[in-house]
N, C-alpha and C. Protein backbone atom coordinates (compact mmCIF):
# COMPACT_ATOMS: atom_id res chain seq x y z
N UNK A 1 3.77 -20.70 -11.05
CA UNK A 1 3.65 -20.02 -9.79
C UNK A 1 4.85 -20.42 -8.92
N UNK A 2 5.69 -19.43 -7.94
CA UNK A 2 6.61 -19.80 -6.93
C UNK A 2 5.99 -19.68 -6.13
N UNK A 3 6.64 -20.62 -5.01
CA UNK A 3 6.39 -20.89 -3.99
C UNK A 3 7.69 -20.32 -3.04
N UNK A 4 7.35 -19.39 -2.14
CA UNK A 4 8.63 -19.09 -1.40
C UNK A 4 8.88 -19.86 -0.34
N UNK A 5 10.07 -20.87 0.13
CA UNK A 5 9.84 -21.46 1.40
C UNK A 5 11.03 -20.90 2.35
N UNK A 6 10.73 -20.45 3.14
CA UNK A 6 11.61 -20.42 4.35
C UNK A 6 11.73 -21.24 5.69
N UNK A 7 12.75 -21.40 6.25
CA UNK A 7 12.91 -22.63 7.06
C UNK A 7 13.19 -21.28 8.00
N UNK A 8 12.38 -21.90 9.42
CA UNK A 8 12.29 -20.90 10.35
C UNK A 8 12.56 -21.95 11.19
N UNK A 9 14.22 -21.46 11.90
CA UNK A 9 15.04 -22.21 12.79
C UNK A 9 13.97 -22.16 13.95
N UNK A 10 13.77 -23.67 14.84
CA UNK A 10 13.46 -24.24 16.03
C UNK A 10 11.54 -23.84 15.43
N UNK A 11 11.12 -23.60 14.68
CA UNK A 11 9.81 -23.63 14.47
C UNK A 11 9.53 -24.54 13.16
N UNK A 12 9.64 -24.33 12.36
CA UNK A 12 9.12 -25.34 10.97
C UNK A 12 9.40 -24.98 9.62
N UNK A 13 8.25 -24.56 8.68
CA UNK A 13 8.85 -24.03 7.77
C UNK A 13 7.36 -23.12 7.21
N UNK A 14 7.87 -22.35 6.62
CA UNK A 14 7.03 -21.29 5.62
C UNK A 14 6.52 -21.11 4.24
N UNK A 15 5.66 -21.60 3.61
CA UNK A 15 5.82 -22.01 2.17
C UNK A 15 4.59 -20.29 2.11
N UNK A 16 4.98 -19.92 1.04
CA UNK A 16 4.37 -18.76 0.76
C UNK A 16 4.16 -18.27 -0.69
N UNK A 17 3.33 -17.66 -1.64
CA UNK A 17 3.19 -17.28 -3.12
C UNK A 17 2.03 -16.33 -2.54
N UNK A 18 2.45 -15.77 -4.02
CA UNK A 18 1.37 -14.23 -4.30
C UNK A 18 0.33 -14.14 -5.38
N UNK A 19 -0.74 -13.79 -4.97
CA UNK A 19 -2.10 -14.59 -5.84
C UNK A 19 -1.83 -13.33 -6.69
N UNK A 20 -2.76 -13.82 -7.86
CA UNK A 20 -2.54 -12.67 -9.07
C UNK A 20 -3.21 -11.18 -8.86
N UNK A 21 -4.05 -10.86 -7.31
CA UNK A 21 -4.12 -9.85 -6.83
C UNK A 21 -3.31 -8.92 -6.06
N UNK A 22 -1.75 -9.81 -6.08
CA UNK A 22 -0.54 -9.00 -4.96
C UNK A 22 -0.39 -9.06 -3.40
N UNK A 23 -1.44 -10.60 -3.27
CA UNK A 23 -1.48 -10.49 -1.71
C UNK A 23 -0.60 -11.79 -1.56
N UNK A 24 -0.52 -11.79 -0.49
CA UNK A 24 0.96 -13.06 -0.21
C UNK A 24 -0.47 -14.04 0.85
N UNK A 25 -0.37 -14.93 -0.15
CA UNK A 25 -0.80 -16.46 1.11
C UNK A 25 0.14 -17.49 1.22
N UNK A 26 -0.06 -18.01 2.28
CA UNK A 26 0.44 -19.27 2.81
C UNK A 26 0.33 -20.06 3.90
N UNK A 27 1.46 -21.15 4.44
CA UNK A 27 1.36 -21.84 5.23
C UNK A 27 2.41 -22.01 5.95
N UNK A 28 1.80 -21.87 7.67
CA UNK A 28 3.58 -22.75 8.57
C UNK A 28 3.11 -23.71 8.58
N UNK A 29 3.99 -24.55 8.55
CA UNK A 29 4.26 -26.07 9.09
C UNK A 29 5.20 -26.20 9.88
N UNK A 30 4.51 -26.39 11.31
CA UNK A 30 5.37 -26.51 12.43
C UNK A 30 5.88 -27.76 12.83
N UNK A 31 7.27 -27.95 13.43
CA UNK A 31 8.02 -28.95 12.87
C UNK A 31 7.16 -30.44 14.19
N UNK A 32 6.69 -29.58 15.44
CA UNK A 32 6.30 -30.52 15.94
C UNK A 32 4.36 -30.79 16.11
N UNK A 33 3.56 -31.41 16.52
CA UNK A 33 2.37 -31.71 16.51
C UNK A 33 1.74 -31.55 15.20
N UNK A 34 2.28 -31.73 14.28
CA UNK A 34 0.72 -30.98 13.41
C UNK A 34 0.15 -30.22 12.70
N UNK A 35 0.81 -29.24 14.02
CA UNK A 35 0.21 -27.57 13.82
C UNK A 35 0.39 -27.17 12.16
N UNK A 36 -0.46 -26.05 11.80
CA UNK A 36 -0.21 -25.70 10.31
C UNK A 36 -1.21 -24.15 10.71
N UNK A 37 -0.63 -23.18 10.32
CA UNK A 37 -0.89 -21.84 9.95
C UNK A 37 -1.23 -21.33 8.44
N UNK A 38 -2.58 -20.83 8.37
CA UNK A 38 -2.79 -20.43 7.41
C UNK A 38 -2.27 -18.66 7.28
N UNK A 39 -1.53 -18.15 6.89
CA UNK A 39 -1.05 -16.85 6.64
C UNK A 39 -1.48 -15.96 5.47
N UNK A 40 -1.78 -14.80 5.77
CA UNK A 40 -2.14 -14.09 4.28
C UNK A 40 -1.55 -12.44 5.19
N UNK A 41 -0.88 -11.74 3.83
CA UNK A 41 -0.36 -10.68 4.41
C UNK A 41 -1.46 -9.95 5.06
N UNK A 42 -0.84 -8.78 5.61
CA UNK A 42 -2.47 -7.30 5.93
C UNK A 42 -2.13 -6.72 4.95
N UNK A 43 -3.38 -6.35 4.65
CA UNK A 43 -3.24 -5.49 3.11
C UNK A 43 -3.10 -3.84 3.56
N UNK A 44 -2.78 -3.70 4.75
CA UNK A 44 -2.38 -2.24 5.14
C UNK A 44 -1.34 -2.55 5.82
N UNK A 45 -0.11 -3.47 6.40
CA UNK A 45 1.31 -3.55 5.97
C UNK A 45 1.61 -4.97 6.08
N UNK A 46 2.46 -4.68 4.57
CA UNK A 46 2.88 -5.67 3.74
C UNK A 46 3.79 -6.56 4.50
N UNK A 47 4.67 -5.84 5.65
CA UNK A 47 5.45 -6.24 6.33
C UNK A 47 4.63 -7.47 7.92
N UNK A 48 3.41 -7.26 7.84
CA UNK A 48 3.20 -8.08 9.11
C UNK A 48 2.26 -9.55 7.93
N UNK A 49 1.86 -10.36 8.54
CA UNK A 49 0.98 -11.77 8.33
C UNK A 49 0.12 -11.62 9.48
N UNK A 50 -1.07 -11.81 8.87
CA UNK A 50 -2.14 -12.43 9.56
C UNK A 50 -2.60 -14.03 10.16
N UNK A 51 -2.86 -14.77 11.02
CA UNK A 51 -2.50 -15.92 10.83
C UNK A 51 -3.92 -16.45 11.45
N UNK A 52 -4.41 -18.10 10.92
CA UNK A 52 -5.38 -18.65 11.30
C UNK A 52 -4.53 -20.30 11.74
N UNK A 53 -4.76 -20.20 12.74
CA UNK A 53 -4.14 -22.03 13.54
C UNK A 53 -5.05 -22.64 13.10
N UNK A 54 -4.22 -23.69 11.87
CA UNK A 54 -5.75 -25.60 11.74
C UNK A 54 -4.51 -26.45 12.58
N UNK A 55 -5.56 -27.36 12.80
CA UNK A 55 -5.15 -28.57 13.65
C UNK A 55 -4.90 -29.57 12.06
N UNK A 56 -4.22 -30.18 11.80
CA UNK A 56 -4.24 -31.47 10.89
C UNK A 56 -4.96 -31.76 10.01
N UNK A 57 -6.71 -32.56 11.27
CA UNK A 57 -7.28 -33.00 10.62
C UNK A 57 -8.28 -31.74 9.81
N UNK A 58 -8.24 -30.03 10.52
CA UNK A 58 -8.83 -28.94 9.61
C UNK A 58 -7.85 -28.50 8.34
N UNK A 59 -6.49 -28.59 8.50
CA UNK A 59 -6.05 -28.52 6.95
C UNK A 59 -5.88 -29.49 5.96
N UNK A 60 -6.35 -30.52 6.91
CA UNK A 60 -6.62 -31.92 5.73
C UNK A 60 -8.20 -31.41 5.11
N UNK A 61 -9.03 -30.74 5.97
CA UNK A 61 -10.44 -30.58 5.35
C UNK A 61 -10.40 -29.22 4.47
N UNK A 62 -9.57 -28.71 4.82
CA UNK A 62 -9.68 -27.45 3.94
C UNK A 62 -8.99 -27.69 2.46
N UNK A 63 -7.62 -28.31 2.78
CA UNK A 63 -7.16 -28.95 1.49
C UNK A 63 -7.91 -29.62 0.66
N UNK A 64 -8.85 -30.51 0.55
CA UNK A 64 -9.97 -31.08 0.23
C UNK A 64 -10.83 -30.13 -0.54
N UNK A 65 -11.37 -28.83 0.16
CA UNK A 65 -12.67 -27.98 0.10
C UNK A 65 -11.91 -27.21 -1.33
N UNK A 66 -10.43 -26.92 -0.99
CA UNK A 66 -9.55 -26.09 -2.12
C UNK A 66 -9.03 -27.51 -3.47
N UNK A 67 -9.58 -28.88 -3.53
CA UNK A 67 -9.16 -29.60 -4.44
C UNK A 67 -8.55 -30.56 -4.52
N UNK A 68 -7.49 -30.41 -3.37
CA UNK A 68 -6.11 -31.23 -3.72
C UNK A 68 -7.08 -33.26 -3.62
N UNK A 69 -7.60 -33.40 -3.59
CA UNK A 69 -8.07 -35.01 -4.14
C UNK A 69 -8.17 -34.87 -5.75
N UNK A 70 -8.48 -33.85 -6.54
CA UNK A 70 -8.62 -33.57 -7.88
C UNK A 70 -6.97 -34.33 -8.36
N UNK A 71 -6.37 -32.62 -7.77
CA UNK A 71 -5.37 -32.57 -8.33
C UNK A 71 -4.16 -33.86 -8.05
N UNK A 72 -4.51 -34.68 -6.85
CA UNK A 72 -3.55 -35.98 -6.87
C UNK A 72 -3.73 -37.03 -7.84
N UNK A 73 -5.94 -37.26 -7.89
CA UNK A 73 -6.33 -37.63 -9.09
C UNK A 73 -5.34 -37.48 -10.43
N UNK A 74 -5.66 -36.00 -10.88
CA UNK A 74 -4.56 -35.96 -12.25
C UNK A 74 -3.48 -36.31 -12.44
N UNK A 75 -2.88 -36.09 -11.12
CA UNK A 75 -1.20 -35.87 -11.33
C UNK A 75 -0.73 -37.99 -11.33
N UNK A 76 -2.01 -38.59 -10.83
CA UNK A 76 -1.98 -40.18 -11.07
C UNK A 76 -1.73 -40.97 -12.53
């Protein structure tokens, strides 16, 4: 799977991939507080993102709910 990242001058950065249904998800990571955006395209244009604001400690819990303790597990 790629991961697309774009660095978005004076904001953070953009990590983005396309699930095997053709929709684009991802994440900002904003360079100051924290902040983290969950993004998924509109599936009626491809050209805009939809976006949900977590605070930290909610994309530390969501990361969790989606695995990543598994997968650090394995990769140990």
């Amino acid at each position: 799977m790629d991961i697309e990242r774009t660095t978005l001058p004076g904001i953070g950065t953009r990590h983005v991939f396309t699930t095997a249904q053709g929709r684009r998800i991802g994440i900002v990571e904003y360079q100051a507080g924290g902040r983290r955006d969950v993004v998924l395209d509109d599936a009626d244009d491809p050209d805009r993102m939809v976006s949900l604001t977590l605070t930290r400690v909610e994309a530390t819990a969501l990361a969790a709910l989606l695995g990543f303790p598994e997968l650090v597990a394995r990769a140990a």
